[in-house]
Protein backbone atom coordinates (compact mmCIF):
# COMPACT_ATOMS: atom_id res chain seq x y z
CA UNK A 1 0.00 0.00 0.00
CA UNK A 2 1.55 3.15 -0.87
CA UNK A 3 0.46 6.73 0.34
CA UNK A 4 -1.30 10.21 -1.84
CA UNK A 5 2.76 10.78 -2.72
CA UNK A 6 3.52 7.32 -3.75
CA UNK A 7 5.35 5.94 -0.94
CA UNK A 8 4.71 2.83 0.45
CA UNK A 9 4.30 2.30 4.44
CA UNK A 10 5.98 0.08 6.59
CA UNK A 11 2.87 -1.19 8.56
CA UNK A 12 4.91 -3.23 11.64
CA UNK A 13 7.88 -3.54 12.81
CA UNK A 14 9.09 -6.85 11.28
CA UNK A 15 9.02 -5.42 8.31
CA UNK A 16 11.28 -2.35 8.94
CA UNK A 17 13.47 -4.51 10.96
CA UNK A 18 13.57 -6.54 7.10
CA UNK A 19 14.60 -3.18 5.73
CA UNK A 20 16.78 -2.16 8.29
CA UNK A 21 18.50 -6.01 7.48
CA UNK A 22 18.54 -5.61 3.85
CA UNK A 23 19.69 -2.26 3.00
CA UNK A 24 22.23 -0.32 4.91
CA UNK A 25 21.68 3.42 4.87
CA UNK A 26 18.57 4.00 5.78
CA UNK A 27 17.49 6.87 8.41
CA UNK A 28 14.09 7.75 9.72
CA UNK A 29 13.27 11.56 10.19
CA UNK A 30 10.77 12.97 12.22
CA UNK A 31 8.53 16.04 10.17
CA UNK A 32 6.04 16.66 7.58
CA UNK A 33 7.52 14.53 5.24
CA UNK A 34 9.63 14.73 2.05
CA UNK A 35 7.37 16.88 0.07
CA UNK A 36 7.93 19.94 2.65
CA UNK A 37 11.41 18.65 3.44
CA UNK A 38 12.74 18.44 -0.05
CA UNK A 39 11.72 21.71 -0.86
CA UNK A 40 14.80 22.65 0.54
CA UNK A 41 17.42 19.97 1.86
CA UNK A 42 18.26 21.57 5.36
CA UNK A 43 16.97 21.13 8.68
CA UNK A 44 17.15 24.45 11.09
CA UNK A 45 19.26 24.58 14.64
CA UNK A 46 16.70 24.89 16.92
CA UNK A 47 18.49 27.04 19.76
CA UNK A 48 20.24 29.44 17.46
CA UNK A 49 18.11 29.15 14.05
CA UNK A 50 21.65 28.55 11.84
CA UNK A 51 20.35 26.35 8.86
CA UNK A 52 22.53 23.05 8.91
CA UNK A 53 23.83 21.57 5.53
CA UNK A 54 21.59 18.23 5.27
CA UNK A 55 17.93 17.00 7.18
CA UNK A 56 18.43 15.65 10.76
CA UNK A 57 17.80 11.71 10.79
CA UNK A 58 18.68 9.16 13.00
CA UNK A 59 20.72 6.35 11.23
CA UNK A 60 19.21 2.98 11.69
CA UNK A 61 22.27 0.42 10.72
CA UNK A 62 22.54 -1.89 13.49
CA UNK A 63 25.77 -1.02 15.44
CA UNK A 64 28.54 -3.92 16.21
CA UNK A 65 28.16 -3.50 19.73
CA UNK A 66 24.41 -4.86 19.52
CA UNK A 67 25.89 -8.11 17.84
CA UNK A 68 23.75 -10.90 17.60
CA UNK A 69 20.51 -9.47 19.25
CA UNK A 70 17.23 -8.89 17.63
CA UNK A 71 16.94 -6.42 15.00
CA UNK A 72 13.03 -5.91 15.90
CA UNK A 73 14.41 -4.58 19.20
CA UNK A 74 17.42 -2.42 17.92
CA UNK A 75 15.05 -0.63 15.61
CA UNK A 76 11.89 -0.02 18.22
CA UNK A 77 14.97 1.27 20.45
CA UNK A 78 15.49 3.76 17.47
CA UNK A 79 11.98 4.61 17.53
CA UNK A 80 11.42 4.78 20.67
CA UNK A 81 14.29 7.23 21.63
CA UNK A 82 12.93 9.71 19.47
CA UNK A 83 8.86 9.09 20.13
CA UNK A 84 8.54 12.56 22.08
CA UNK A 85 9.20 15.05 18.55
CA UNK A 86 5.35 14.36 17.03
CA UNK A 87 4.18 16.17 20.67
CA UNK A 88 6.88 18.23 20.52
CA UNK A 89 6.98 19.86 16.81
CA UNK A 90 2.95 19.75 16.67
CA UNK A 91 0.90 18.25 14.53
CA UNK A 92 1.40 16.70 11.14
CA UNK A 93 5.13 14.84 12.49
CA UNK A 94 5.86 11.61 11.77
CA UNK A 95 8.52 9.03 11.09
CA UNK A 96 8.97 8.45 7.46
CA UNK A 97 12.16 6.56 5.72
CA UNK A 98 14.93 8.03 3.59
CA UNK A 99 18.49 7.20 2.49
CA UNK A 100 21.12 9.69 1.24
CA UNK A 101 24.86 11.41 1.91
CA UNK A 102 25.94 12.17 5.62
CA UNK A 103 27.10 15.89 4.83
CA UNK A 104 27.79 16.01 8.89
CA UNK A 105 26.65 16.38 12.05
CA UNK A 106 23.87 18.11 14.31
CA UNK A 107 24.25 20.42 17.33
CA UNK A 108 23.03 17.14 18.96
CA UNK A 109 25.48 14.84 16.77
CA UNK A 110 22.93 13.28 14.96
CA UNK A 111 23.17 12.70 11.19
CA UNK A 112 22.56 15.51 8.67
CA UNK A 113 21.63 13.52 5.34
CA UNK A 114 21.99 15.27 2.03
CA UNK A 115 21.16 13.64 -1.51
CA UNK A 116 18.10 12.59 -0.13
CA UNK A 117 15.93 10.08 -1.22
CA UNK A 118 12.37 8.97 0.21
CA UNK A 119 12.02 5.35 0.53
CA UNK A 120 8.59 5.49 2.81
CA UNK A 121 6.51 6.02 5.61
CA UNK A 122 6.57 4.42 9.18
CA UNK A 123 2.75 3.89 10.07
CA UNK A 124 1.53 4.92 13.65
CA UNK A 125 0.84 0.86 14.83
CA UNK A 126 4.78 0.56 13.89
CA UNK A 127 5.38 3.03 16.74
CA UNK A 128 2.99 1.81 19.31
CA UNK A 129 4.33 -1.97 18.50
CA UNK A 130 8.07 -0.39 19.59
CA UNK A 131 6.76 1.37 22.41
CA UNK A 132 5.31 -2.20 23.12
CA UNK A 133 8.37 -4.15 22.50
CA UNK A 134 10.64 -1.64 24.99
CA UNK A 135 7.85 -2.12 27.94
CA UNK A 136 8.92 -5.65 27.87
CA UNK A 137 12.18 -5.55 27.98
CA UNK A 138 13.39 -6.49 31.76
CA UNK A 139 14.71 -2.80 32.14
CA UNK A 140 12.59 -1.00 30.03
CA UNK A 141 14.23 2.76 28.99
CA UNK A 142 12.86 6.15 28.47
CA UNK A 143 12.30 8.09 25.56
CA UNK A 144 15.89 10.09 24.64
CA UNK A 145 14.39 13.45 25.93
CA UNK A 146 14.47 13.30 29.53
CA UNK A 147 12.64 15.98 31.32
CA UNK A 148 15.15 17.67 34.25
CA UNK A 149 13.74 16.86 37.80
């Protein structure tokens, strides 16, 4: 099933994890989606406004370190971390997938992807299924945005 724009959706996490398996270079990015991002290839610094030279994404390659543990669980972990931005930049964010260039890195030392391409959306269920999948983990994490105390 693809979307208005063409791209398909990933409707649960075994099948991104398949992605995330079979291609390396994918990222998922938080916003409006390609057809506002594209318009022009640059996400903004949020503190100081300074346009950065690529989109902020969050790669999705499984690191070494995670060796020989399940992929479903390294990508709701990516997911997860990051679950606070559709609350946080307002309505109309979501996850979608893209691939491209790392032209550098973030205030916050995440990717900034250049040559972008869309590869597809990451449906709702796919985020309540990680949210799901972290719960059950014997020492379940936060989300990456922890709020001082």
């Amino acid at each position: 099933m693809s979307t208005p724009d063409g791209l398909p959706v990933v409707h649960t996490l075994a099948e991104l994890a398949g992605l995330v398996e079979e291609r390396r270079g994918l990222y998922v990015r938080w916003s409006r989606g390609p057809a506002i991002d594209l318009a022009e290839v640059s996400s903004k610094d949020d503190l100081t406004g300074i346009p950065l030279p690529g989109l902020s994404a969050n790669p999705l390659d499984v690191a070494e370190w995670w060796q020989d543990r399940p992929v479903e669980l390294w990508v709701a972990r990516r997911l997860h971390d990051y679950g606070h931005l559709p609350h946080e930049k307002g309505p109309g964010v979501r996850p979608w997938l893209l691939e491209g260039r790392e032209a550098g890195r973030g205030p916050d030392n995440e990717p900034l992807v250049a040559e972008v391409g869309p590869v597809g959306w990451i449906a709702p269920g796919v985020i309540d299924e990680a949210r799901a999948e972290v719960a059950r983990q014997a020492s379940p994490w936060g989300p990456l945005r922890r709020t001082a105390g």
